[in-house]
PDB file of N, CA and C in Angstrom:
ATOM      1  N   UNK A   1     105.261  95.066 117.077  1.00  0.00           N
ATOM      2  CA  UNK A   1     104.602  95.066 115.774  1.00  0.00           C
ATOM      3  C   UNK A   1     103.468  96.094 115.814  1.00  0.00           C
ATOM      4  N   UNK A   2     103.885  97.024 114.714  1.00  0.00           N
ATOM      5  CA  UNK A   2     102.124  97.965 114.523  1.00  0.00           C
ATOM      6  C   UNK A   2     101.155  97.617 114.606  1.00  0.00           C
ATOM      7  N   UNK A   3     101.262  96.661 113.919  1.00  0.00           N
ATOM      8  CA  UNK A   3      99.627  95.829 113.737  1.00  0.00           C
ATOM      9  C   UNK A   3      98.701  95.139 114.911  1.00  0.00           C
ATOM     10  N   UNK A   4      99.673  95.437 116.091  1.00  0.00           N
ATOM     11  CA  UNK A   4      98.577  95.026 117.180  1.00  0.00           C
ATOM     12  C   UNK A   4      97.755  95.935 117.860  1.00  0.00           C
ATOM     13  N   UNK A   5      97.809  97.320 117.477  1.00  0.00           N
ATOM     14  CA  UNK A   5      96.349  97.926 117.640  1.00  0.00           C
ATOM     15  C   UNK A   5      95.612  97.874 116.753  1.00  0.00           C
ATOM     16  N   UNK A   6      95.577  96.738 115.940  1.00  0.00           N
ATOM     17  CA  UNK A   6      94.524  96.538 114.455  1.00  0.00           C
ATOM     18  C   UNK A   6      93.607  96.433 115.176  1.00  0.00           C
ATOM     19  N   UNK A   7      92.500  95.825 116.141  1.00  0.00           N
ATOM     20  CA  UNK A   7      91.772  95.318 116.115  1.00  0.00           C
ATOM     21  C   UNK A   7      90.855  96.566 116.261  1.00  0.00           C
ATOM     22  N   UNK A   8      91.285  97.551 117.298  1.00  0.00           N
ATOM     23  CA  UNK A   8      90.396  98.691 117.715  1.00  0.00           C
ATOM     24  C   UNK A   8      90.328  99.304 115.879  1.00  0.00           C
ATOM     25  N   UNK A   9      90.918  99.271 115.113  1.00  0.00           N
ATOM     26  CA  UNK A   9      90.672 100.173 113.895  1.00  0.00           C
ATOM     27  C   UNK A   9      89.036  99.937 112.938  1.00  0.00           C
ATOM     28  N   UNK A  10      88.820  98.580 112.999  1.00  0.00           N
ATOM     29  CA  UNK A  10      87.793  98.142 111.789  1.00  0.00           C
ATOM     30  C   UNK A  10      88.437  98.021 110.602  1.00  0.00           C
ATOM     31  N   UNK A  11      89.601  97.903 110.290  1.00  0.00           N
ATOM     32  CA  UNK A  11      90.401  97.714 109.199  1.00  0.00           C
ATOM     33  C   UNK A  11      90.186  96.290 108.676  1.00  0.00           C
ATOM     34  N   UNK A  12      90.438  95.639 107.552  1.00  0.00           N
ATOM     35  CA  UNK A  12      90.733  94.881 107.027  1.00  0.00           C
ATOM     36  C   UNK A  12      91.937  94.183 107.180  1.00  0.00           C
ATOM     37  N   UNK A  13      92.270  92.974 107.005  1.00  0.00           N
ATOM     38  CA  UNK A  13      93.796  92.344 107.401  1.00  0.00           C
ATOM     39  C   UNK A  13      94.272  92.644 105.960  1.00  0.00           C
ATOM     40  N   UNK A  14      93.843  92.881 105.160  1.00  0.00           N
ATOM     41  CA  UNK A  14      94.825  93.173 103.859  1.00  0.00           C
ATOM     42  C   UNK A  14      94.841  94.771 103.792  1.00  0.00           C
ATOM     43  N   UNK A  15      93.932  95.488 104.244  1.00  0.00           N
ATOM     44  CA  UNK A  15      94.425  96.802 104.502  1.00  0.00           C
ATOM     45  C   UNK A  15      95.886  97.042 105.596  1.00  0.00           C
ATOM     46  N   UNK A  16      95.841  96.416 106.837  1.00  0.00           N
ATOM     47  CA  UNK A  16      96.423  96.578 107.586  1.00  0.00           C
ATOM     48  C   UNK A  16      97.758  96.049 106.948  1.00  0.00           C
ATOM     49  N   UNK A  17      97.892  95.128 106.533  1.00  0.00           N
ATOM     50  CA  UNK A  17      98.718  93.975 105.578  1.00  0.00           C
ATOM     51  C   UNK A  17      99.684  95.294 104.759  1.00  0.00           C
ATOM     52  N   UNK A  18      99.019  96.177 104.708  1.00  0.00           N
ATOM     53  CA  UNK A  18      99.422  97.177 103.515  1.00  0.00           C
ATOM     54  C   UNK A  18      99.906  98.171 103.940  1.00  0.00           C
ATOM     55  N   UNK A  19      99.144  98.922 105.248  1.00  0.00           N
ATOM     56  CA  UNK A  19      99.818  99.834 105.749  1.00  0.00           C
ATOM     57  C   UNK A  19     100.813  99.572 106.471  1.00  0.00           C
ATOM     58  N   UNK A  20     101.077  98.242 106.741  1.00  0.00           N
ATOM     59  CA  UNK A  20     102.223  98.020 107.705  1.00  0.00           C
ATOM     60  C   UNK A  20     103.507  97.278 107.062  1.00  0.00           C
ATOM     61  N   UNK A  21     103.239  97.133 105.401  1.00  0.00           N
ATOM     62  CA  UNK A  21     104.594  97.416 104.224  1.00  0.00           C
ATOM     63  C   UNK A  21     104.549  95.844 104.000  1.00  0.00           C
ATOM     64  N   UNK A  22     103.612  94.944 104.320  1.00  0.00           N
ATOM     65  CA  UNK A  22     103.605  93.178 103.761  1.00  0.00           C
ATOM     66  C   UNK A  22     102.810  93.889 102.186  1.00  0.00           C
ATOM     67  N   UNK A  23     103.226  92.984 101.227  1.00  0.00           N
ATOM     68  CA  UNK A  23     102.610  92.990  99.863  1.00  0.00           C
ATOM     69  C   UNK A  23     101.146  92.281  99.842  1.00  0.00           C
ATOM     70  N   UNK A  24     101.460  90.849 100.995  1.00  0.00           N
ATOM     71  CA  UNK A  24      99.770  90.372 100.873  1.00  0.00           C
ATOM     72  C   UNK A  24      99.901  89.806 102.029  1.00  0.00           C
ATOM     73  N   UNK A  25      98.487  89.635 102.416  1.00  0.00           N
ATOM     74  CA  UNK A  25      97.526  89.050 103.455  1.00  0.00           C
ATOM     75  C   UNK A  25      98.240  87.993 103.750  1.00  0.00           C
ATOM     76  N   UNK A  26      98.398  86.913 102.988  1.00  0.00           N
ATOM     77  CA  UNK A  26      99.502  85.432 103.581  1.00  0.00           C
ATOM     78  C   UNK A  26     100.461  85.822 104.061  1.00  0.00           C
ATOM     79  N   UNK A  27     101.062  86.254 103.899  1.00  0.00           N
ATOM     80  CA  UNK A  27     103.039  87.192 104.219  1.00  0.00           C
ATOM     81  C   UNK A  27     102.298  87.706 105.663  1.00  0.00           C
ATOM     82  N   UNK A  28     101.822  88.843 105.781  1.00  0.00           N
ATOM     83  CA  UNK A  28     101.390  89.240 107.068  1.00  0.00           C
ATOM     84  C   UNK A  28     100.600  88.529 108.259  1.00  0.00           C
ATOM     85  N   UNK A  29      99.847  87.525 107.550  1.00  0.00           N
ATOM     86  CA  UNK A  29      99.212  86.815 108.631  1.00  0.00           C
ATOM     87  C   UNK A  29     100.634  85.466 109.162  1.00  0.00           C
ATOM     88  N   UNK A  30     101.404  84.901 108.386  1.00  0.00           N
ATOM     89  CA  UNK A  30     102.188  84.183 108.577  1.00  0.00           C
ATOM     90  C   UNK A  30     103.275  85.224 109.920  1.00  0.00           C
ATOM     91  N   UNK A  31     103.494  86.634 109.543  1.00  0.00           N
ATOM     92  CA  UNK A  31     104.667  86.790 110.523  1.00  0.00           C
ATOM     93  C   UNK A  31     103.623  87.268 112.019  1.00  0.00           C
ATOM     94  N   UNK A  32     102.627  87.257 111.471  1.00  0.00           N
ATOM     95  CA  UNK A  32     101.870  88.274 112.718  1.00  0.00           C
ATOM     96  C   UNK A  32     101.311  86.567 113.549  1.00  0.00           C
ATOM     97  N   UNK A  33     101.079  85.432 113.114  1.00  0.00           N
ATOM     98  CA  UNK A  33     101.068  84.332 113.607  1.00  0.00           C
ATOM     99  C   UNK A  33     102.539  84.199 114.825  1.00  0.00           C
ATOM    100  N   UNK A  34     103.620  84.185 113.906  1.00  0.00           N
ATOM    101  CA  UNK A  34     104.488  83.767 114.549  1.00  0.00           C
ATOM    102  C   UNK A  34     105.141  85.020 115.890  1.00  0.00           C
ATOM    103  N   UNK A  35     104.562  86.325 115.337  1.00  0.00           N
ATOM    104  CA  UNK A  35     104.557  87.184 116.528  1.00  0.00           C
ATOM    105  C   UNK A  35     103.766  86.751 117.728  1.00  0.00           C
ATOM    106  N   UNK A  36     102.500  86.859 117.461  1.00  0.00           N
ATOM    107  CA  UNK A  36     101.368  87.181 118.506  1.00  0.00           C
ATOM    108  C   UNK A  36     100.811  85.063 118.736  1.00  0.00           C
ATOM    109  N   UNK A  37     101.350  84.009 118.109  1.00  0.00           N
ATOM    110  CA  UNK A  37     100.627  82.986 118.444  1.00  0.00           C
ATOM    111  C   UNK A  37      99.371  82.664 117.848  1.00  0.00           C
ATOM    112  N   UNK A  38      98.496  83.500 117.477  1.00  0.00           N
ATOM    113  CA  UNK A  38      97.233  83.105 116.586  1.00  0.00           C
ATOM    114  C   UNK A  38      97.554  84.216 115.231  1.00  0.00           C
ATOM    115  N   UNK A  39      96.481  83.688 114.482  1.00  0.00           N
ATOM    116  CA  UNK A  39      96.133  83.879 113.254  1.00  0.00           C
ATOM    117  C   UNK A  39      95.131  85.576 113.225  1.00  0.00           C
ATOM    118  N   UNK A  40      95.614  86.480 112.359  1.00  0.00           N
ATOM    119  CA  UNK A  40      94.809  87.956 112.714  1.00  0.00           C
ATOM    120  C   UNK A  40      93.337  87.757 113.201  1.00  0.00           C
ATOM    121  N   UNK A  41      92.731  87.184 112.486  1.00  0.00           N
ATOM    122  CA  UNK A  41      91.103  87.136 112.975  1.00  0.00           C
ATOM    123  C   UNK A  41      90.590  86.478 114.291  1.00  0.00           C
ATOM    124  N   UNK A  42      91.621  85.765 114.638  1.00  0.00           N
ATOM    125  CA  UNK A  42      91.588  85.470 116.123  1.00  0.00           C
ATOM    126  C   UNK A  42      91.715  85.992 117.186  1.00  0.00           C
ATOM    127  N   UNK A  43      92.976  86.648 117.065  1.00  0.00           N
ATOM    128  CA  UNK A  43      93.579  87.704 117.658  1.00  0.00           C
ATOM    129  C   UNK A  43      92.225  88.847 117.899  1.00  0.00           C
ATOM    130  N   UNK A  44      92.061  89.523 116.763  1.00  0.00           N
ATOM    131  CA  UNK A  44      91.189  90.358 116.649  1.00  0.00           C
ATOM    132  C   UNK A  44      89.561  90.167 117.949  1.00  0.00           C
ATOM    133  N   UNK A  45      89.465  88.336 117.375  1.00  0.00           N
ATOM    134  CA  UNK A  45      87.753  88.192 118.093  1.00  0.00           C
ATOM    135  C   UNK A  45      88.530  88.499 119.346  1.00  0.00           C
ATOM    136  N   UNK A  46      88.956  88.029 120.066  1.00  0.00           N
ATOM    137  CA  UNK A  46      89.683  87.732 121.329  1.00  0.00           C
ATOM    138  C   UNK A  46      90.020  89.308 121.679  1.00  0.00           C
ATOM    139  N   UNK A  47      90.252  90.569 121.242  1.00  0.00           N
ATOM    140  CA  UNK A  47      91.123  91.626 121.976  1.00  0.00           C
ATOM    141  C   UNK A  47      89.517  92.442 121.664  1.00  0.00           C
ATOM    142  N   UNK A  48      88.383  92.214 121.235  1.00  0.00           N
ATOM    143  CA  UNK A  48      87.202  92.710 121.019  1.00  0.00           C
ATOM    144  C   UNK A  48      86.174  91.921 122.286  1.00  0.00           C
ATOM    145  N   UNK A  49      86.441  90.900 122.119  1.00  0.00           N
ATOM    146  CA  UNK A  49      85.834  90.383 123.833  1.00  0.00           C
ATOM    147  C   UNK A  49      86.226  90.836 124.714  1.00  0.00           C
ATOM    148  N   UNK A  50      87.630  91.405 125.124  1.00  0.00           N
ATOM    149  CA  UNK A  50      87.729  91.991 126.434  1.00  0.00           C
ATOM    150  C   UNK A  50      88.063  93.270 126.412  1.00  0.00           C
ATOM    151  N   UNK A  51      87.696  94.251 125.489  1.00  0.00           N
ATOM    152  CA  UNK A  51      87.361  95.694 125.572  1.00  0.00           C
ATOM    153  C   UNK A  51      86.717  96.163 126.301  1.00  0.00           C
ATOM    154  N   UNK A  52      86.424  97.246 127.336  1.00  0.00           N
ATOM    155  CA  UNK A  52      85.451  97.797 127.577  1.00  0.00           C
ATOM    156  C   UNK A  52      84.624  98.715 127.152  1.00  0.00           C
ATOM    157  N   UNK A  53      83.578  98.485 126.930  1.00  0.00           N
ATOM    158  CA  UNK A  53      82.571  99.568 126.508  1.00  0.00           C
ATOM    159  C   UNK A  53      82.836 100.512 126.557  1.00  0.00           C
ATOM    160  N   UNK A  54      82.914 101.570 125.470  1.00  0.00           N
ATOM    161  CA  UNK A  54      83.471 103.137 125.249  1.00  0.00           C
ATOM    162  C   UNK A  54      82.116 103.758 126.490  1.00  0.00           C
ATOM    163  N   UNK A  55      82.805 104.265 126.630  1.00  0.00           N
ATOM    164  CA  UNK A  55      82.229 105.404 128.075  1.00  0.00           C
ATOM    165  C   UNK A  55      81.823 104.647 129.612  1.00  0.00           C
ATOM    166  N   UNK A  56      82.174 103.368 129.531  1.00  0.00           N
ATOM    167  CA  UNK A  56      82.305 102.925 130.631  1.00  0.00           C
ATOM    168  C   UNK A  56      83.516 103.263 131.851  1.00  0.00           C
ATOM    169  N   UNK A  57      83.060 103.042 133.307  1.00  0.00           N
ATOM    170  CA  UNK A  57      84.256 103.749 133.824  1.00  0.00           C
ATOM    171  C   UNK A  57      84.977 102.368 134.472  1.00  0.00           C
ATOM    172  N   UNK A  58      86.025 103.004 134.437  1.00  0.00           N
ATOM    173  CA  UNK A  58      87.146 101.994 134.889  1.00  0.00           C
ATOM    174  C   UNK A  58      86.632 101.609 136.121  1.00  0.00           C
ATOM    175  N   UNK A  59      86.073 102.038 137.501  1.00  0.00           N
ATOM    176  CA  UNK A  59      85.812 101.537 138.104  1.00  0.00           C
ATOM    177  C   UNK A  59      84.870 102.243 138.697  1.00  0.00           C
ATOM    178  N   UNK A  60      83.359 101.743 139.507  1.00  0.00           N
ATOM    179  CA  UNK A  60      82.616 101.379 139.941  1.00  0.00           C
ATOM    180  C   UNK A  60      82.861 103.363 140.706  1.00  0.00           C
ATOM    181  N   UNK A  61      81.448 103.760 140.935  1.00  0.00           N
ATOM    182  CA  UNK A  61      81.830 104.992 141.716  1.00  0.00           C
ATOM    183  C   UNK A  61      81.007 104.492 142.963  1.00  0.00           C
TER     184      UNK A  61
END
């Protein structure tokens, strides 16, 4: 599913809802539930907690 690099965007779930060809927000959150197990805004908090900080390095020098 496209929509699972939503979270890095700052998009909206009815934007995303749109670019990814659902008519509305219910329709997309219902199939993206039954894809991914949670509900978009969950998904989202959750893949934003374990990001790493832009310019951080992968590992320790």
């Amino acid at each position: 599913m496209r929509a699972a690099c939503w979270p890095r965007t700052g998009k909206k779930v009815l934007r995303v809802a749109q670019d990814v060809g659902y008519e509305s927000e219910a329709a997309f959150s219902r199939a993206f539930r039954r894809t991914f197990g949670v509900p978009p805004g969950q998904y989202r908090r959750e893949r934003k907690a374990v990001q790493p900080l832009r310019g951080a390095a992968a590992e320790p020098a």
